[in-house]
C-alpha atoms as a PDB file:
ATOM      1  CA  UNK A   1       0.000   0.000   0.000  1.00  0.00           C
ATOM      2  CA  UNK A   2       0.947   3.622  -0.386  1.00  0.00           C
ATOM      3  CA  UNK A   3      -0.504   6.409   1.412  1.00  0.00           C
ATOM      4  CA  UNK A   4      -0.121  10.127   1.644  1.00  0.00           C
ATOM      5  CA  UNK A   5      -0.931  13.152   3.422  1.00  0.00           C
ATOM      6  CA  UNK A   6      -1.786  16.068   1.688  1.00  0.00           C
ATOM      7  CA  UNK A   7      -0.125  18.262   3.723  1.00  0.00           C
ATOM      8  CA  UNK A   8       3.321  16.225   3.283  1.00  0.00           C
ATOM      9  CA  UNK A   9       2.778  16.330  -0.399  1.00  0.00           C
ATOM     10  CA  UNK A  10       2.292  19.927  -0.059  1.00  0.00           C
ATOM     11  CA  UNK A  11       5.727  20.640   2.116  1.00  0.00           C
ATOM     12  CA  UNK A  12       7.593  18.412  -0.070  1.00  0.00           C
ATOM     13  CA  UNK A  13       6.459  19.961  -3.338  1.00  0.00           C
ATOM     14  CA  UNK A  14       7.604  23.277  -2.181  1.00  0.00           C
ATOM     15  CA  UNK A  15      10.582  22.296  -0.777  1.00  0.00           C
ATOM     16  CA  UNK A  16      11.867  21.230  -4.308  1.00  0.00           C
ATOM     17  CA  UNK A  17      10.342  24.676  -5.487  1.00  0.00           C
ATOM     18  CA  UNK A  18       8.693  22.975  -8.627  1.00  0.00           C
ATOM     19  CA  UNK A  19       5.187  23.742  -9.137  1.00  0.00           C
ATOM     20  CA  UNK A  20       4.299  20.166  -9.918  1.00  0.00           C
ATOM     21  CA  UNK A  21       5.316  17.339  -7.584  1.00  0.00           C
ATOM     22  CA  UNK A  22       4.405  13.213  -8.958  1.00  0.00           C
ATOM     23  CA  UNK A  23       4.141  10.961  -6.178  1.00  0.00           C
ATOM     24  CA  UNK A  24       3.180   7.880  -7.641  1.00  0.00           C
ATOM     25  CA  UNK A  25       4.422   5.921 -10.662  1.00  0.00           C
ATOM     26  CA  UNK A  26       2.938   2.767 -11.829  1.00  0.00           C
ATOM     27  CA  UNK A  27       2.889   0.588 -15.313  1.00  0.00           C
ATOM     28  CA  UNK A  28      -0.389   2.190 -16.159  1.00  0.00           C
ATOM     29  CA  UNK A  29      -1.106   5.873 -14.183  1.00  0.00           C
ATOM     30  CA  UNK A  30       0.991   8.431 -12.542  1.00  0.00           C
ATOM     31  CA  UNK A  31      -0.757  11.136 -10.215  1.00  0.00           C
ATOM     32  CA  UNK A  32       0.832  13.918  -8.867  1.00  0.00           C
ATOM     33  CA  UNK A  33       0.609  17.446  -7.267  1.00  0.00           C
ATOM     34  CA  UNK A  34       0.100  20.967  -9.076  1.00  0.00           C
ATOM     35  CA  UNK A  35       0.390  23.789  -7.604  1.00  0.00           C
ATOM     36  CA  UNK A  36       0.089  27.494  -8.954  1.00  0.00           C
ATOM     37  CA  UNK A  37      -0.775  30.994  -6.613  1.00  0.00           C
ATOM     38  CA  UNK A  38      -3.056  33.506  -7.524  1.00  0.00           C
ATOM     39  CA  UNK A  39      -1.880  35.209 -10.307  1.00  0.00           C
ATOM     40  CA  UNK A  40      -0.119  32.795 -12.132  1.00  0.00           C
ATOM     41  CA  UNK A  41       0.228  32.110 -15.008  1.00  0.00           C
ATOM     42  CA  UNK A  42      -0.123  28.211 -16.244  1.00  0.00           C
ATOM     43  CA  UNK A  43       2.786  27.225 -18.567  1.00  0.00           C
ATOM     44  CA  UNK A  44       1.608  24.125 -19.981  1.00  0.00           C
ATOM     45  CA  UNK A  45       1.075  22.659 -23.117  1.00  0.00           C
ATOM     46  CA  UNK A  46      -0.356  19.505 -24.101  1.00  0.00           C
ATOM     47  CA  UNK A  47       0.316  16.035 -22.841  1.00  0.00           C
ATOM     48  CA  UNK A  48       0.544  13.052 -24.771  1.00  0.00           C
ATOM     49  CA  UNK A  49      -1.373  11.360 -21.587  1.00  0.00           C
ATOM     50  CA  UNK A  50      -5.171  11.670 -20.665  1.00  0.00           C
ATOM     51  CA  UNK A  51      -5.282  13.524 -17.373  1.00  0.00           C
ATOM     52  CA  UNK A  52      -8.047  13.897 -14.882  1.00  0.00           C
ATOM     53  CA  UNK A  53      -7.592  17.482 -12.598  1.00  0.00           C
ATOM     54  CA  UNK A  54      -9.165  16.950  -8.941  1.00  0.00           C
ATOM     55  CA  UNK A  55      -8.911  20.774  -7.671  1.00  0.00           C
ATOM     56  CA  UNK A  56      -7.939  20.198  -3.729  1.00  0.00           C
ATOM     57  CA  UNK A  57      -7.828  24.039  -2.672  1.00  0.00           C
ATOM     58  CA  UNK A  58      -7.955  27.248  -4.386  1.00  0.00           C
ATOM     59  CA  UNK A  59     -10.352  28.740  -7.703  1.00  0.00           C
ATOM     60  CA  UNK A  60      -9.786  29.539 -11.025  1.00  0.00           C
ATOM     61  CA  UNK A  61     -11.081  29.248 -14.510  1.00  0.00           C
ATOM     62  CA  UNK A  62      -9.936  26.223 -16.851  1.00  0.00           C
ATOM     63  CA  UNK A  63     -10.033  25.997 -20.443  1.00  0.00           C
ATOM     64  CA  UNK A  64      -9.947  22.613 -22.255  1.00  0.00           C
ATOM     65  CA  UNK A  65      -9.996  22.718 -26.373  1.00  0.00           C
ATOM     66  CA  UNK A  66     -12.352  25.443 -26.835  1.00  0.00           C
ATOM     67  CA  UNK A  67     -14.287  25.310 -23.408  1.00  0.00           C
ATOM     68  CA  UNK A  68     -13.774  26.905 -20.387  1.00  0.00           C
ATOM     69  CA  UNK A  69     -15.266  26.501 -16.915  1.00  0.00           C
ATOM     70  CA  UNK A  70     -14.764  27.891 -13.590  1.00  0.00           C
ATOM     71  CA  UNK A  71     -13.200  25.278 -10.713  1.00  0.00           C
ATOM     72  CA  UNK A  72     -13.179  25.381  -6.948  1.00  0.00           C
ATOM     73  CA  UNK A  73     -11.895  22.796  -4.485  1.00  0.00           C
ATOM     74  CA  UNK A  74     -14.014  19.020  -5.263  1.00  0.00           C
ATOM     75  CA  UNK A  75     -13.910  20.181  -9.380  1.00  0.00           C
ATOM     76  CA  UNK A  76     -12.998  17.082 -11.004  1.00  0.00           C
ATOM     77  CA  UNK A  77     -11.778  17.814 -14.837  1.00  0.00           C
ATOM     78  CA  UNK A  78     -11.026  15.466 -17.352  1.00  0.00           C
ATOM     79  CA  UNK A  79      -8.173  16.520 -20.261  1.00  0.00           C
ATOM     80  CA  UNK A  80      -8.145  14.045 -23.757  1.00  0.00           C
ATOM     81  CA  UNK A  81      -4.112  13.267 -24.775  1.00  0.00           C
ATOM     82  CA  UNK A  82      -3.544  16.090 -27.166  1.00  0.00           C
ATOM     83  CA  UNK A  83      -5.721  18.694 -26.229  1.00  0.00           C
ATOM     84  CA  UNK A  84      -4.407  22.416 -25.215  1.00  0.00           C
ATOM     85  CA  UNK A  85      -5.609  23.076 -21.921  1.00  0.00           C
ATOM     86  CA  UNK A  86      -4.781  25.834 -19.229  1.00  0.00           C
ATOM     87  CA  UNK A  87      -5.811  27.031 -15.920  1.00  0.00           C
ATOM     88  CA  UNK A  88      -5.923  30.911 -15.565  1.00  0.00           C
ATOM     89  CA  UNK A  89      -7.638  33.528 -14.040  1.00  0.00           C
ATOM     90  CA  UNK A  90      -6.467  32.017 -10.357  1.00  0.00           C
ATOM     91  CA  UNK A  91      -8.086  34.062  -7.837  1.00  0.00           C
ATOM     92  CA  UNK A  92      -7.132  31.714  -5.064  1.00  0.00           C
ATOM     93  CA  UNK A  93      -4.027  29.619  -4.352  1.00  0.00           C
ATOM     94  CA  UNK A  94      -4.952  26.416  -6.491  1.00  0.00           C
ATOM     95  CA  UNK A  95      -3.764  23.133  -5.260  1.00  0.00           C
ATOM     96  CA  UNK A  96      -4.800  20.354  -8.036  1.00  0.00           C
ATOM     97  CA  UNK A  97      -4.108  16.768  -8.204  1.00  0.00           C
ATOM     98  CA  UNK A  98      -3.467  15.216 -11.087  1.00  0.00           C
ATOM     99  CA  UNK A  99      -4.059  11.638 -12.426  1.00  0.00           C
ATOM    100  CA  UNK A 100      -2.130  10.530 -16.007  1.00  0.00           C
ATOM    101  CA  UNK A 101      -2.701   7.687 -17.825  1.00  0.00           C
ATOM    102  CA  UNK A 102      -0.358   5.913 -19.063  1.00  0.00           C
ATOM    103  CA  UNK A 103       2.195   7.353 -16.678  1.00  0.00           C
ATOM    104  CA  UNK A 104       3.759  11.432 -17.339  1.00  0.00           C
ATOM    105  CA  UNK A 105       6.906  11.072 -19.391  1.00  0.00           C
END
């Protein structure tokens, strides 16, 4: 079994002052920690992975292809392999975890 606190995943993240911190890494899925403050801005671009965003903590607006919704802490998102998506207009510190499949690089 592995377990996790939040709040350890948290401290370690910024301790390694990255804004994304993966915790798990299996054959088929990888999930990890995102983290970006108010005011950010999000500097991805698009994974070759299907991701699904469950927003722990903060709000902001996400946009996926052409859509765009507004996300608050229990927002679950789901992002197709190949699609541009960003988070943006963060009004709140947003926390995020983040589940790939397959596995992130």
């Amino acid at each position: 079994m592995k377990a996790f606190k939040l709040d350890e995943l948290e401290a370690e993240r910024a301790a390694n002052d990255g804004a994304y911190l993966q915790f798990v890494r299996e054959r088929n899925m990888s999930v990890g920690l995102y983290a970006l403050d108010a005011g950010d801005l999000d500097p991805q671009q698009p994974h070759q992975q299907d991701e699904v965003y469950l927003v722990v903590s903060g709000r902001a607006s996400i946009t996926v292809g052409t859509e765009t919704t507004q996300v608050g802490r229990g927002s679950v998102v789901y992002v197709p392999a190949g699609v541009a998506h960003k988070f943006h207009h963060i009004t709140e510190n947003l926390r995020v975890m983040v589940v790939f499949s397959p596995p992130e690089g």
